[in-house]
PDB file of N, CA and C in Angstrom:
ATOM      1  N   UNK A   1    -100.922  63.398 147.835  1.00  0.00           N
ATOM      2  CA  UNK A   1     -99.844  62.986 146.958  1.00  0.00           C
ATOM      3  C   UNK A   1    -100.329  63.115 145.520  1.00  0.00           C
ATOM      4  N   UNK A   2     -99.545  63.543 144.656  1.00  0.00           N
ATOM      5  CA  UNK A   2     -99.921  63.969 143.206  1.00  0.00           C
ATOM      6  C   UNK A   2     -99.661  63.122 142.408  1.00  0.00           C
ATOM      7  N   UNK A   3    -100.373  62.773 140.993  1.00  0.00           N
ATOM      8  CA  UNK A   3    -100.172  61.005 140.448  1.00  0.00           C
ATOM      9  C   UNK A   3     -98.933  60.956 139.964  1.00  0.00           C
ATOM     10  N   UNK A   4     -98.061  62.166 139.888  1.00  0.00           N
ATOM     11  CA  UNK A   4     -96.723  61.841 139.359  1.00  0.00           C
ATOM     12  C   UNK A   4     -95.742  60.965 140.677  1.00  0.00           C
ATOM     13  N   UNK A   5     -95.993  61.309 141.564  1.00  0.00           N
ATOM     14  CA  UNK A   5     -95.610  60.971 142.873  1.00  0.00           C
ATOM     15  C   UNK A   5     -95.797  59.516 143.065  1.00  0.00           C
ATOM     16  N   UNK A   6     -97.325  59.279 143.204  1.00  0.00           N
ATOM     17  CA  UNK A   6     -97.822  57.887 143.396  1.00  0.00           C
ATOM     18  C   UNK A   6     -97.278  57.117 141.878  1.00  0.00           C
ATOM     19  N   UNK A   7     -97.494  57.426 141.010  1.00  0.00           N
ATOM     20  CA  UNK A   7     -96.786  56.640 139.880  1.00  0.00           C
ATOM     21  C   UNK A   7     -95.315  56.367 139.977  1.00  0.00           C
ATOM     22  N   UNK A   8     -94.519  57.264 140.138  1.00  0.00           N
ATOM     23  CA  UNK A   8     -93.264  57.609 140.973  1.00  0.00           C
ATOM     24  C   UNK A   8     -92.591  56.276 141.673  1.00  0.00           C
ATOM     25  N   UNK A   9     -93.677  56.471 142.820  1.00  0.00           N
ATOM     26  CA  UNK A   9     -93.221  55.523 144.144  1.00  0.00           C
ATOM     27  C   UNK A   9     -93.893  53.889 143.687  1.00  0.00           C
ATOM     28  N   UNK A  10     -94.758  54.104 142.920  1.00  0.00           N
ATOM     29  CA  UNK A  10     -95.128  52.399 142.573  1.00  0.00           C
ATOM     30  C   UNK A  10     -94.297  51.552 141.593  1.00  0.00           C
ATOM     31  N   UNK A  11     -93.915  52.698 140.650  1.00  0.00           N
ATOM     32  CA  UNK A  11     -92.476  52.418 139.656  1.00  0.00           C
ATOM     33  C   UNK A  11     -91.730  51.814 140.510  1.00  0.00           C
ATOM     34  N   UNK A  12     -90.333  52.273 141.568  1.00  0.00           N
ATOM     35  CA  UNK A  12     -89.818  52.146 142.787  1.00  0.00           C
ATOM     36  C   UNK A  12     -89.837  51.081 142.881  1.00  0.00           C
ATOM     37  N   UNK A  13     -91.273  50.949 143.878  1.00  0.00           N
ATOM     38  CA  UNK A  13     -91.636  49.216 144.189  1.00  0.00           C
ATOM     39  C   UNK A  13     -91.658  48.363 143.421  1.00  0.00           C
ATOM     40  N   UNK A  14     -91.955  48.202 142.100  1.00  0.00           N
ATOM     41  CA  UNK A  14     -92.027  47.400 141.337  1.00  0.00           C
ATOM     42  C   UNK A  14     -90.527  47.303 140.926  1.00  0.00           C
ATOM     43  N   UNK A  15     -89.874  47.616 140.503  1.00  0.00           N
ATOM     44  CA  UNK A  15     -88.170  47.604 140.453  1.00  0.00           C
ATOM     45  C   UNK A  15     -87.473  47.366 141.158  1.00  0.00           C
ATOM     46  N   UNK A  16     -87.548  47.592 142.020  1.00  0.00           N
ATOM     47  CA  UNK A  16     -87.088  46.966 143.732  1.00  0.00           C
ATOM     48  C   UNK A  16     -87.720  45.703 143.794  1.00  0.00           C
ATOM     49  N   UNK A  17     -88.663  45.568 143.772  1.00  0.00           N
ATOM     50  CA  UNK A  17     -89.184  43.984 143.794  1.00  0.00           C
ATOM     51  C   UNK A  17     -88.464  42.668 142.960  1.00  0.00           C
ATOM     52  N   UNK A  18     -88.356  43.167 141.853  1.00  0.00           N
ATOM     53  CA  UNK A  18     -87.753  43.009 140.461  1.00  0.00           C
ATOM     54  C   UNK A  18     -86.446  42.316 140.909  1.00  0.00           C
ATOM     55  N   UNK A  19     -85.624  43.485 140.920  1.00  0.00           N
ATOM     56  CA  UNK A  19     -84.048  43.533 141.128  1.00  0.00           C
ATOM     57  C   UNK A  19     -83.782  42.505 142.296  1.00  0.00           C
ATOM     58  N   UNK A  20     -84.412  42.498 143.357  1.00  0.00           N
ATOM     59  CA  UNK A  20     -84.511  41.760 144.356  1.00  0.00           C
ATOM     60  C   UNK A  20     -84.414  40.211 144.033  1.00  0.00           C
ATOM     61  N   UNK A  21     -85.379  40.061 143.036  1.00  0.00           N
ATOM     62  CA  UNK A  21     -85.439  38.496 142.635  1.00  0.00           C
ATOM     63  C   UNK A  21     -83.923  38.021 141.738  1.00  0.00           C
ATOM     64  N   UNK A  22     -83.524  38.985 140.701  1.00  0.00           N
ATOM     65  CA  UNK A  22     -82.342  38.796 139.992  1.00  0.00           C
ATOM     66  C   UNK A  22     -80.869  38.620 140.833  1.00  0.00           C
ATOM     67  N   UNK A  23     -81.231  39.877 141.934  1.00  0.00           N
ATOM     68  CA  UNK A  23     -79.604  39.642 143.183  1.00  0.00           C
ATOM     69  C   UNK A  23     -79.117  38.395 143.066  1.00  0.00           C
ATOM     70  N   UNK A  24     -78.325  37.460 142.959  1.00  0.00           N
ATOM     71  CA  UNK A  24     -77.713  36.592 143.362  1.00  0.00           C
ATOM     72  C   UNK A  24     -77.627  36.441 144.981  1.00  0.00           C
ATOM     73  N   UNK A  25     -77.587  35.001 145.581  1.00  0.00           N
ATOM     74  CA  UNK A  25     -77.593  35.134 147.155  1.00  0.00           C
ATOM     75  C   UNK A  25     -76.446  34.419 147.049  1.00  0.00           C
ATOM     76  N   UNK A  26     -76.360  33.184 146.124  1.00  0.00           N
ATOM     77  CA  UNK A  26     -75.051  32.674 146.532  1.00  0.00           C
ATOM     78  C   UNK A  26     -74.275  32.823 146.118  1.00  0.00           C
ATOM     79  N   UNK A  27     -72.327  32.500 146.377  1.00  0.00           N
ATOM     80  CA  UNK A  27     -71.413  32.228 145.232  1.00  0.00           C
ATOM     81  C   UNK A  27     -70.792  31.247 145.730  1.00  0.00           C
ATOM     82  N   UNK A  28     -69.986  30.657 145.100  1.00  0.00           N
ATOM     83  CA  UNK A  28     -69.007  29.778 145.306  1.00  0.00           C
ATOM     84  C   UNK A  28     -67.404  30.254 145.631  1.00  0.00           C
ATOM     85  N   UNK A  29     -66.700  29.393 146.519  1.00  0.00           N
ATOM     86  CA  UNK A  29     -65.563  29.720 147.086  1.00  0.00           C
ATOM     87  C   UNK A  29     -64.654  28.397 146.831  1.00  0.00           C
ATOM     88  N   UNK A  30     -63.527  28.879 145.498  1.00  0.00           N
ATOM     89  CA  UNK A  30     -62.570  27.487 145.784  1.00  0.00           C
ATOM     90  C   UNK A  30     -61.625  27.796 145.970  1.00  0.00           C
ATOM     91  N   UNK A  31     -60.819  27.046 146.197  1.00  0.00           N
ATOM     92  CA  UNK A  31     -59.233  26.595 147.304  1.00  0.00           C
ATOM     93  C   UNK A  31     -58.516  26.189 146.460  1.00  0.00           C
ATOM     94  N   UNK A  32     -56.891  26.615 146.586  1.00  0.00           N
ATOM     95  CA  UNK A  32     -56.118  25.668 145.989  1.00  0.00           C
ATOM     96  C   UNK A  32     -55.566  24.631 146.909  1.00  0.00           C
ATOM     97  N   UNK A  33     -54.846  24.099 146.582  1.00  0.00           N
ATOM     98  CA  UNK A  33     -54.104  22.852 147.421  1.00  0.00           C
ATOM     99  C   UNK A  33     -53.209  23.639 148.320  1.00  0.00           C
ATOM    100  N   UNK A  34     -52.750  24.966 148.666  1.00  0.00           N
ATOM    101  CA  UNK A  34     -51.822  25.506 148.929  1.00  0.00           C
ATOM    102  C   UNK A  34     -52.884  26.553 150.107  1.00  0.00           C
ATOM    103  N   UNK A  35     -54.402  26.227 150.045  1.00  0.00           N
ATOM    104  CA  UNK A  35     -55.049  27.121 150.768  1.00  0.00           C
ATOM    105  C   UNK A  35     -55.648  28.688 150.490  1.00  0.00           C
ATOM    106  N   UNK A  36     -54.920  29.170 149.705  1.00  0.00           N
ATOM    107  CA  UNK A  36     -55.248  30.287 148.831  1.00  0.00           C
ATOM    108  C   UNK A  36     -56.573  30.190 148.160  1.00  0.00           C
ATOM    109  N   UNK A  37     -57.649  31.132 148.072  1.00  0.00           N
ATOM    110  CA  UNK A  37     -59.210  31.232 147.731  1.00  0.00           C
ATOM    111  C   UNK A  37     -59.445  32.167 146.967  1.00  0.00           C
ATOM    112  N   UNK A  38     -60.394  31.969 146.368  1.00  0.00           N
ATOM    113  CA  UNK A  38     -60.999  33.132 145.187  1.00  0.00           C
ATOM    114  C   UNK A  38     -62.644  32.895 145.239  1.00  0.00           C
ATOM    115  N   UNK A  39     -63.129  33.596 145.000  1.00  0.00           N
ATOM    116  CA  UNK A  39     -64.676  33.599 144.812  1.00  0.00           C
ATOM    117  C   UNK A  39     -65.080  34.176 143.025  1.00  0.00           C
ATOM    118  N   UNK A  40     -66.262  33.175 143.188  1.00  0.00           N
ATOM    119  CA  UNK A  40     -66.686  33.242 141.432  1.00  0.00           C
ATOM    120  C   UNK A  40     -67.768  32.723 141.611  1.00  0.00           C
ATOM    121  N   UNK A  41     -68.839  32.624 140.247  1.00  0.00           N
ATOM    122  CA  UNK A  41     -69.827  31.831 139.798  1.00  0.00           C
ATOM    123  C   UNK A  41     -71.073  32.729 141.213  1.00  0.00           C
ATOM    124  N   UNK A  42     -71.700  33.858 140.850  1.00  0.00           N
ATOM    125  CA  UNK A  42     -73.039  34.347 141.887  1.00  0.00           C
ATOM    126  C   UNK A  42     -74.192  33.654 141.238  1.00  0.00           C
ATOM    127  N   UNK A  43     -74.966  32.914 142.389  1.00  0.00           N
ATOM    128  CA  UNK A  43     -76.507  32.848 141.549  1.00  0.00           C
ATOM    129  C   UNK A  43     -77.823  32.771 142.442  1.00  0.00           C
ATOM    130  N   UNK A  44     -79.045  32.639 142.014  1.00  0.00           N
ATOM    131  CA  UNK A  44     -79.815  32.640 142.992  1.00  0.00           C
ATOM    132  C   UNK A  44     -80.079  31.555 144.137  1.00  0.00           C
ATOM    133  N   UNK A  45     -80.095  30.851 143.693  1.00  0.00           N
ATOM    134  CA  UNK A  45     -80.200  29.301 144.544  1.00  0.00           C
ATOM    135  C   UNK A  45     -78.426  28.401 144.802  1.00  0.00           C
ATOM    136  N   UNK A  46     -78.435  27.845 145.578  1.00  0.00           N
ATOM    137  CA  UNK A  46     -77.149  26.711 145.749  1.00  0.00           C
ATOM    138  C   UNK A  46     -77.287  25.880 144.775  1.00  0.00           C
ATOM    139  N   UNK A  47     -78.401  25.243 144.052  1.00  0.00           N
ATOM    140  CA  UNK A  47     -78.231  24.523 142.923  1.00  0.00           C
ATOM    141  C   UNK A  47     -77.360  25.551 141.562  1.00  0.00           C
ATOM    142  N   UNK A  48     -78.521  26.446 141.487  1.00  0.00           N
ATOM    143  CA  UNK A  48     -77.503  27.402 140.676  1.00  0.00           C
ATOM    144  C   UNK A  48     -76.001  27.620 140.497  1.00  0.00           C
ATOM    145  N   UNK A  49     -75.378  28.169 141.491  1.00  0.00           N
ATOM    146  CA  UNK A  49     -73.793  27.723 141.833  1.00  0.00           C
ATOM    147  C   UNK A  49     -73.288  26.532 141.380  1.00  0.00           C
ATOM    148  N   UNK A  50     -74.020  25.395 142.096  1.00  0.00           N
ATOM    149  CA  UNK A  50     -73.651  24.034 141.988  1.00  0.00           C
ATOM    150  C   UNK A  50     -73.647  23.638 140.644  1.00  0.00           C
ATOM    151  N   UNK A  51     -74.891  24.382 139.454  1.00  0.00           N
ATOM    152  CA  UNK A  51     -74.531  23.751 137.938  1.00  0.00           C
ATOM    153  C   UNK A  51     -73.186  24.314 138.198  1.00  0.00           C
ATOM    154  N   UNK A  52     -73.193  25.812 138.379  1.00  0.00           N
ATOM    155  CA  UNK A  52     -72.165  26.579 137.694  1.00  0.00           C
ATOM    156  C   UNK A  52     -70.517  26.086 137.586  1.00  0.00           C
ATOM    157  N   UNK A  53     -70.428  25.473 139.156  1.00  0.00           N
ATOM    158  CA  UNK A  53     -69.270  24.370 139.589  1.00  0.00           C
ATOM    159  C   UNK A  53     -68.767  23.433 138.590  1.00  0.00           C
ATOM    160  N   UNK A  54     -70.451  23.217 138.220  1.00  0.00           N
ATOM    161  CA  UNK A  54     -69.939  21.806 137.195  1.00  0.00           C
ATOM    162  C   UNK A  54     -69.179  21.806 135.966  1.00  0.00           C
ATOM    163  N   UNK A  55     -69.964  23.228 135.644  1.00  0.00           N
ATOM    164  CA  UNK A  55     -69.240  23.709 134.116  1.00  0.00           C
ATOM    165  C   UNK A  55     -68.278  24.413 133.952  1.00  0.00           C
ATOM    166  N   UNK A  56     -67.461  24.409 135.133  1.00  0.00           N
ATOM    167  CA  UNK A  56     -66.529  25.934 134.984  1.00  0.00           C
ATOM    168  C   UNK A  56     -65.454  25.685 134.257  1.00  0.00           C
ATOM    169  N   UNK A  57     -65.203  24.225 133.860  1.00  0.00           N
ATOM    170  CA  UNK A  57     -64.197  24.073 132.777  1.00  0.00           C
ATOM    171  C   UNK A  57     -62.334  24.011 133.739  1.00  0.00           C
ATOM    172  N   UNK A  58     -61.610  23.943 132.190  1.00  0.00           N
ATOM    173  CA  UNK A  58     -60.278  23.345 133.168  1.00  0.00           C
ATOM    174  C   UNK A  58     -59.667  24.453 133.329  1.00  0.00           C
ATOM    175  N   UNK A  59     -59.551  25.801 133.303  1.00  0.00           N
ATOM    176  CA  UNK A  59     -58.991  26.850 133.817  1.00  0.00           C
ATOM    177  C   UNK A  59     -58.992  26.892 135.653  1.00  0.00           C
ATOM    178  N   UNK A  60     -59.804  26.252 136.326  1.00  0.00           N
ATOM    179  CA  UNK A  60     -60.259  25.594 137.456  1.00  0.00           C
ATOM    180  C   UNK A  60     -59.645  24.896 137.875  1.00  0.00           C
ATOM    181  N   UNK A  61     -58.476  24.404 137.117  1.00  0.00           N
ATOM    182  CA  UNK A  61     -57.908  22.885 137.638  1.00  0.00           C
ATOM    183  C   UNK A  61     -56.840  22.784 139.021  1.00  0.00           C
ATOM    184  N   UNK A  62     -56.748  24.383 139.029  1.00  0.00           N
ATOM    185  CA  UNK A  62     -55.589  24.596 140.588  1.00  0.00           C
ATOM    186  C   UNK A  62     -56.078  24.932 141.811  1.00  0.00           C
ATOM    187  N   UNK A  63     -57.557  24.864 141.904  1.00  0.00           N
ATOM    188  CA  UNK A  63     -58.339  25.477 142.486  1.00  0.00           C
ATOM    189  C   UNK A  63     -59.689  24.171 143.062  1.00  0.00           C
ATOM    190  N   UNK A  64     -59.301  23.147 143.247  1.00  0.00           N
ATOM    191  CA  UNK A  64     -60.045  22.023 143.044  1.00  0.00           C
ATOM    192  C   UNK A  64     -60.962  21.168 144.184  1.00  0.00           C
ATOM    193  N   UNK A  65     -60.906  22.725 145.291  1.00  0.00           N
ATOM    194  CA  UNK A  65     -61.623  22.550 146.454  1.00  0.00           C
ATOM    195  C   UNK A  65     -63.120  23.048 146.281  1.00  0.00           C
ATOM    196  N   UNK A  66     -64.000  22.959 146.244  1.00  0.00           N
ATOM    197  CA  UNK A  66     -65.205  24.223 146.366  1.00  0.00           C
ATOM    198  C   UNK A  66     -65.672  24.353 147.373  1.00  0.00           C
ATOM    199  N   UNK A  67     -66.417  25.086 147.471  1.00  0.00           N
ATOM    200  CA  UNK A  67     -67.695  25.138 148.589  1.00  0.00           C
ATOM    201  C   UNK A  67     -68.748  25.897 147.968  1.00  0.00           C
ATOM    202  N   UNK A  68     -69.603  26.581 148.363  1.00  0.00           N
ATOM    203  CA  UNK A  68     -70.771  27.141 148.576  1.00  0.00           C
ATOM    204  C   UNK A  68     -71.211  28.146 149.746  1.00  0.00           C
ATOM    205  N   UNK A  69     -71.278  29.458 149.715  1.00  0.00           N
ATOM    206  CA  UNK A  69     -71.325  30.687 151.001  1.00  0.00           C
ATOM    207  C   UNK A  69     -72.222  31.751 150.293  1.00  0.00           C
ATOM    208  N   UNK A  70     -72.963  32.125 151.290  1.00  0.00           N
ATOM    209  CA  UNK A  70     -73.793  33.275 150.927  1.00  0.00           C
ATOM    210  C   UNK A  70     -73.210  34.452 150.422  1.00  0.00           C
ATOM    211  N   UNK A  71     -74.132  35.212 149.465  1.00  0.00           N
ATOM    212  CA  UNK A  71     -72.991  36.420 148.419  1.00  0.00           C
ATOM    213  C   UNK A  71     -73.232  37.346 149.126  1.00  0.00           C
ATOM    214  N   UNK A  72     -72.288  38.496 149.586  1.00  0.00           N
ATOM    215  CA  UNK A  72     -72.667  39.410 150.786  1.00  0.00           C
ATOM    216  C   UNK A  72     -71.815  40.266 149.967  1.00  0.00           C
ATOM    217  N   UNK A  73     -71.838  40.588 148.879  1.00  0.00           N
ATOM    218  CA  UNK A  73     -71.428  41.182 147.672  1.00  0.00           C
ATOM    219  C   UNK A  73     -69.753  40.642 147.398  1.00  0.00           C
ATOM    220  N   UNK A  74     -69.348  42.066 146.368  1.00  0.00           N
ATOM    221  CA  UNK A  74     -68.061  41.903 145.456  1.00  0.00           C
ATOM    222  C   UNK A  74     -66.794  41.346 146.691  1.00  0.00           C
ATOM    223  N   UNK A  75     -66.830  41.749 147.440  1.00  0.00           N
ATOM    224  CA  UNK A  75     -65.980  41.564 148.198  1.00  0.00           C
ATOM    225  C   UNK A  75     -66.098  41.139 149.337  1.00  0.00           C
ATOM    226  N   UNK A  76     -65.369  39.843 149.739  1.00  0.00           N
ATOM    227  CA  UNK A  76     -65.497  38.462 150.480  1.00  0.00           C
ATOM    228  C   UNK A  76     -64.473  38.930 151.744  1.00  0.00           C
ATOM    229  N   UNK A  77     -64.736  38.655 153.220  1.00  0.00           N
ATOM    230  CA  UNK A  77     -64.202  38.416 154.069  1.00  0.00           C
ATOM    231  C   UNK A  77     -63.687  36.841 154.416  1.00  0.00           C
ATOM    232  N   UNK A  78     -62.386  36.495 155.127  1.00  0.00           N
ATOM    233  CA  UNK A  78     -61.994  35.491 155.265  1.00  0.00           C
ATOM    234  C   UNK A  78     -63.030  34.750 156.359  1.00  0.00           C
ATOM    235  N   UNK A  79     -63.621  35.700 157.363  1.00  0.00           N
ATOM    236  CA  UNK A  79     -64.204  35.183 158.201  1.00  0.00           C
ATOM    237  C   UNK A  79     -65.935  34.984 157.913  1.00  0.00           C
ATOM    238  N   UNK A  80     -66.208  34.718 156.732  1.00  0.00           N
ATOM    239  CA  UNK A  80     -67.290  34.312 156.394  1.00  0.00           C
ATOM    240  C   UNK A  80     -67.669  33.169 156.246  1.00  0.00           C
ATOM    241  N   UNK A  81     -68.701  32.612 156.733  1.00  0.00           N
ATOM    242  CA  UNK A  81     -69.001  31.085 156.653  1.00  0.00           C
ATOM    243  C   UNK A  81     -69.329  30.673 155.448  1.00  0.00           C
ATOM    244  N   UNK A  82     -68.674  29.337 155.100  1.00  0.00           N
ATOM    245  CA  UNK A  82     -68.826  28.460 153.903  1.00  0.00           C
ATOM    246  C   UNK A  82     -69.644  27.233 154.074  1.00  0.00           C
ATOM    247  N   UNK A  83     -71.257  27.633 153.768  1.00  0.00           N
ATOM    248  CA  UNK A  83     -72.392  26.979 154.323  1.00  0.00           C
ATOM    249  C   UNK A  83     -71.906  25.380 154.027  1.00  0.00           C
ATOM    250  N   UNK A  84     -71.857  24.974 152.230  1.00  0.00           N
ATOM    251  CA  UNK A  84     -71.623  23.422 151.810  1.00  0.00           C
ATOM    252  C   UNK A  84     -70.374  23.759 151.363  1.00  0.00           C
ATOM    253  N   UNK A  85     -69.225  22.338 151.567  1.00  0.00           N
ATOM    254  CA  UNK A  85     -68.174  22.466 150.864  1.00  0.00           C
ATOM    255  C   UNK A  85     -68.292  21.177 150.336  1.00  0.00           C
ATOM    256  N   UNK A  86     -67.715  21.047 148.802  1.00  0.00           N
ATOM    257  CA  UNK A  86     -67.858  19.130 148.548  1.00  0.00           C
ATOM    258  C   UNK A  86     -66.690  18.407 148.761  1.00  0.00           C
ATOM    259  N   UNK A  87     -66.554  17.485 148.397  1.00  0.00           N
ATOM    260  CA  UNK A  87     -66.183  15.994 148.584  1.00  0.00           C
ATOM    261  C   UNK A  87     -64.689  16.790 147.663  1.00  0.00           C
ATOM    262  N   UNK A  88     -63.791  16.416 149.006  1.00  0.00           N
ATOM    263  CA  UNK A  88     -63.403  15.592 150.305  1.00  0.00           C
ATOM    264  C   UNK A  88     -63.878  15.940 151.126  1.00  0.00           C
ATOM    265  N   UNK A  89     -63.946  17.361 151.216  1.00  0.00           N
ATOM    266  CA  UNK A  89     -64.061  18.610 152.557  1.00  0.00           C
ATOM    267  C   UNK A  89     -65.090  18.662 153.226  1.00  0.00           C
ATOM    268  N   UNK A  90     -65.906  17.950 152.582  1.00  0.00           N
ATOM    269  CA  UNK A  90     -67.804  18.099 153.134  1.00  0.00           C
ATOM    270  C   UNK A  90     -67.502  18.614 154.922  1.00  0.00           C
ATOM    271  N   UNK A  91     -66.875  17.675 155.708  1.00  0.00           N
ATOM    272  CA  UNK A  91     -67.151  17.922 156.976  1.00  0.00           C
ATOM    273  C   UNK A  91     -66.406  19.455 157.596  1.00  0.00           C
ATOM    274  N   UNK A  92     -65.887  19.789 156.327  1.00  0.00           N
ATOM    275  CA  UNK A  92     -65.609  21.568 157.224  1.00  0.00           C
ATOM    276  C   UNK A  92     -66.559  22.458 156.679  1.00  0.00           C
ATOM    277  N   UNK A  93     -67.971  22.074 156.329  1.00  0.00           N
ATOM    278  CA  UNK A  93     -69.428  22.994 156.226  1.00  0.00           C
ATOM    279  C   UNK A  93     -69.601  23.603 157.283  1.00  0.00           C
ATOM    280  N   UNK A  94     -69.698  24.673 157.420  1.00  0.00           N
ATOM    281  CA  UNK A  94     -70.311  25.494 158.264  1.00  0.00           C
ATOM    282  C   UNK A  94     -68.468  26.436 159.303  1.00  0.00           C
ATOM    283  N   UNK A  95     -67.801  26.014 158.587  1.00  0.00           N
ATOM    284  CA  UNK A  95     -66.189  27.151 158.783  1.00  0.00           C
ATOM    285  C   UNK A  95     -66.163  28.230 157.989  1.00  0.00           C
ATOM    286  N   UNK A  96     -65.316  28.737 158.586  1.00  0.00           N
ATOM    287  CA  UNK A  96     -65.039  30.374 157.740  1.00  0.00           C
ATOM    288  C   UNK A  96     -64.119  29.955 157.365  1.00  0.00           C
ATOM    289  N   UNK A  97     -63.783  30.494 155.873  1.00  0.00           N
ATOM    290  CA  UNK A  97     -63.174  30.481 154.697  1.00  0.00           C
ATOM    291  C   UNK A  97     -61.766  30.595 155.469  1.00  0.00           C
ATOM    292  N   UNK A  98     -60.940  31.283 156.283  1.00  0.00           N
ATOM    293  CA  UNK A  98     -60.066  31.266 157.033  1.00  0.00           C
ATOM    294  C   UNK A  98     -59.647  29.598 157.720  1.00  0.00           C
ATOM    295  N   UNK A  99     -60.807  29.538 158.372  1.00  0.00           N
ATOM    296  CA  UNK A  99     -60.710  27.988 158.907  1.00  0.00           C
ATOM    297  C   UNK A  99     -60.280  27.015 157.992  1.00  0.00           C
ATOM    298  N   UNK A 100     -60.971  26.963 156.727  1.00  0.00           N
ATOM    299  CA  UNK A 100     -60.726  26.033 155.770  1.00  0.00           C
ATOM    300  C   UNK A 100     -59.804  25.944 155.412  1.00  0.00           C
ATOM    301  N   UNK A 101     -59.140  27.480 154.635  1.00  0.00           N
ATOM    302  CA  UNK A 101     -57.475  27.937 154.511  1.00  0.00           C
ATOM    303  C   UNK A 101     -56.866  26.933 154.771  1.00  0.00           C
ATOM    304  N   UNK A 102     -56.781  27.415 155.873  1.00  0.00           N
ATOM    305  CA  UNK A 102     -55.684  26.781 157.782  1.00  0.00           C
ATOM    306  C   UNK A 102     -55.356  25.260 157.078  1.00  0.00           C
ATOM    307  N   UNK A 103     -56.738  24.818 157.351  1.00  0.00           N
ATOM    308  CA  UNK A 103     -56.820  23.680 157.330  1.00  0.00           C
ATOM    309  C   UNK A 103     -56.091  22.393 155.946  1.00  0.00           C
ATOM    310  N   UNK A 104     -56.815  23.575 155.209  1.00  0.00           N
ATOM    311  CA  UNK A 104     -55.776  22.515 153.450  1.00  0.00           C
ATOM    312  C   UNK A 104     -54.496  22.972 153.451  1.00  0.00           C
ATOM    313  N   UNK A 105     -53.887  24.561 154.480  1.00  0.00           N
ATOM    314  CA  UNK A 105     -52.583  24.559 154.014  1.00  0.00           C
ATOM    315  C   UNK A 105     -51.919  23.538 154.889  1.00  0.00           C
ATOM    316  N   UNK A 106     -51.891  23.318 155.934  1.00  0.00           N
ATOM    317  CA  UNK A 106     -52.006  22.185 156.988  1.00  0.00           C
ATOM    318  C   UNK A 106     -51.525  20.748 156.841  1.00  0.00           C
ATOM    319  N   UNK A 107     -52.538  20.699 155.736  1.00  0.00           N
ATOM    320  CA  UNK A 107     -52.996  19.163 154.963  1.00  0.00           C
ATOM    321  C   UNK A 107     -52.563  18.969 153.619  1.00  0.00           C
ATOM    322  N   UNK A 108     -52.057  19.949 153.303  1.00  0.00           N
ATOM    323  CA  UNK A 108     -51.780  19.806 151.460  1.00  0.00           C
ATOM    324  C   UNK A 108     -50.952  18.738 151.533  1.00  0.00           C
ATOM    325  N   UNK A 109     -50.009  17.964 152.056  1.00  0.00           N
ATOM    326  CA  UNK A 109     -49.291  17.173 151.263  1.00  0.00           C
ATOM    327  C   UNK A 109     -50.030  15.751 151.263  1.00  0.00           C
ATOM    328  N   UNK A 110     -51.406  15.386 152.352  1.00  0.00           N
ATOM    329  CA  UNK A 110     -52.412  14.465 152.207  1.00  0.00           C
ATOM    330  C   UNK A 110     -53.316  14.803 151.017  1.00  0.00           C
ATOM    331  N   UNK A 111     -53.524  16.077 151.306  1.00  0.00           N
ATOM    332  CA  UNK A 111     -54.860  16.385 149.991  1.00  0.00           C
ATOM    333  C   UNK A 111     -54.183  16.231 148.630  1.00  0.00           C
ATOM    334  N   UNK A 112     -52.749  16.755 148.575  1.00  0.00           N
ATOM    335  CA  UNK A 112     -52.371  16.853 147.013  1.00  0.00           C
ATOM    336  C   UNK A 112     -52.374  15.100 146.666  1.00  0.00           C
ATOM    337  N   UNK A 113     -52.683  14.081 147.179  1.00  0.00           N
ATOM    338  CA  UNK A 113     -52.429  12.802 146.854  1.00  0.00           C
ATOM    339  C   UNK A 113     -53.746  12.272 146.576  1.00  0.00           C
ATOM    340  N   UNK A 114     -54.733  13.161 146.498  1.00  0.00           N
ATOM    341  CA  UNK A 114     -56.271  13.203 146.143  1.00  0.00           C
ATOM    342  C   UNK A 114     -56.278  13.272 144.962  1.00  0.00           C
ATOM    343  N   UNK A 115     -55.450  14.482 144.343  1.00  0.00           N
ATOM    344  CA  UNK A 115     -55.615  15.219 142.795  1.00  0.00           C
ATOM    345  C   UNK A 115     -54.405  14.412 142.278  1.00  0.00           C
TER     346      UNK A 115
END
């Protein structure tokens, strides 16, 4: 192998290594009262997300379910699991985003007496 090669391929690795650490793993998934979802806020850790939750400001305000689900890139399937969801919802952790749906459209006229 010729040093342009080996320099080449160690560049590579080192950038790949790199990029790897920056990926985002998680994002966040919120709900409206009506069941309808959007995904936002990617970061490396669940705390990460979780500041991000905190600060997202009142443009957020129709949307007032969250959770927490692994980022499996730009575009989200319904049937993906939503590892943490918070308070109220905590106990539908570990449902697919579908399940949850179901579930607040279901329930909206209990949940809307939350907000």
């Amino acid at each position: 192998m010729g040093t342009k090669r080996i320099l080449r391929k160690l560049l590579e690795d080192t950038t790949d290594e790199f990029s790897n650490d920056d990926k985002p793993k998680y994002k966040a998934v919120l709900f409206s009262i009506d069941g309808d979802w959007v995904t936002d806020f990617p970061g490396r850790t669940i705390d990460e997300v979780g500041h991000k939750l905190a600060d997202r400001g009142s443009r957020w305000y129709f949307y007032p379910f969250e959770g927490i689900m692994r980022y499996t890139g730009y575009h989200t399937s319904p049937n993906e699991i939503v590892i943490e969801m918070g308070s109220p919802l905590e106990f539908l952790s570990g449902k697919t985003i579908n399940e949850i749906s179901k579930y607040i459209e279901r329930n909206q006229d209990e949940l809307s007496k939350i907000f």
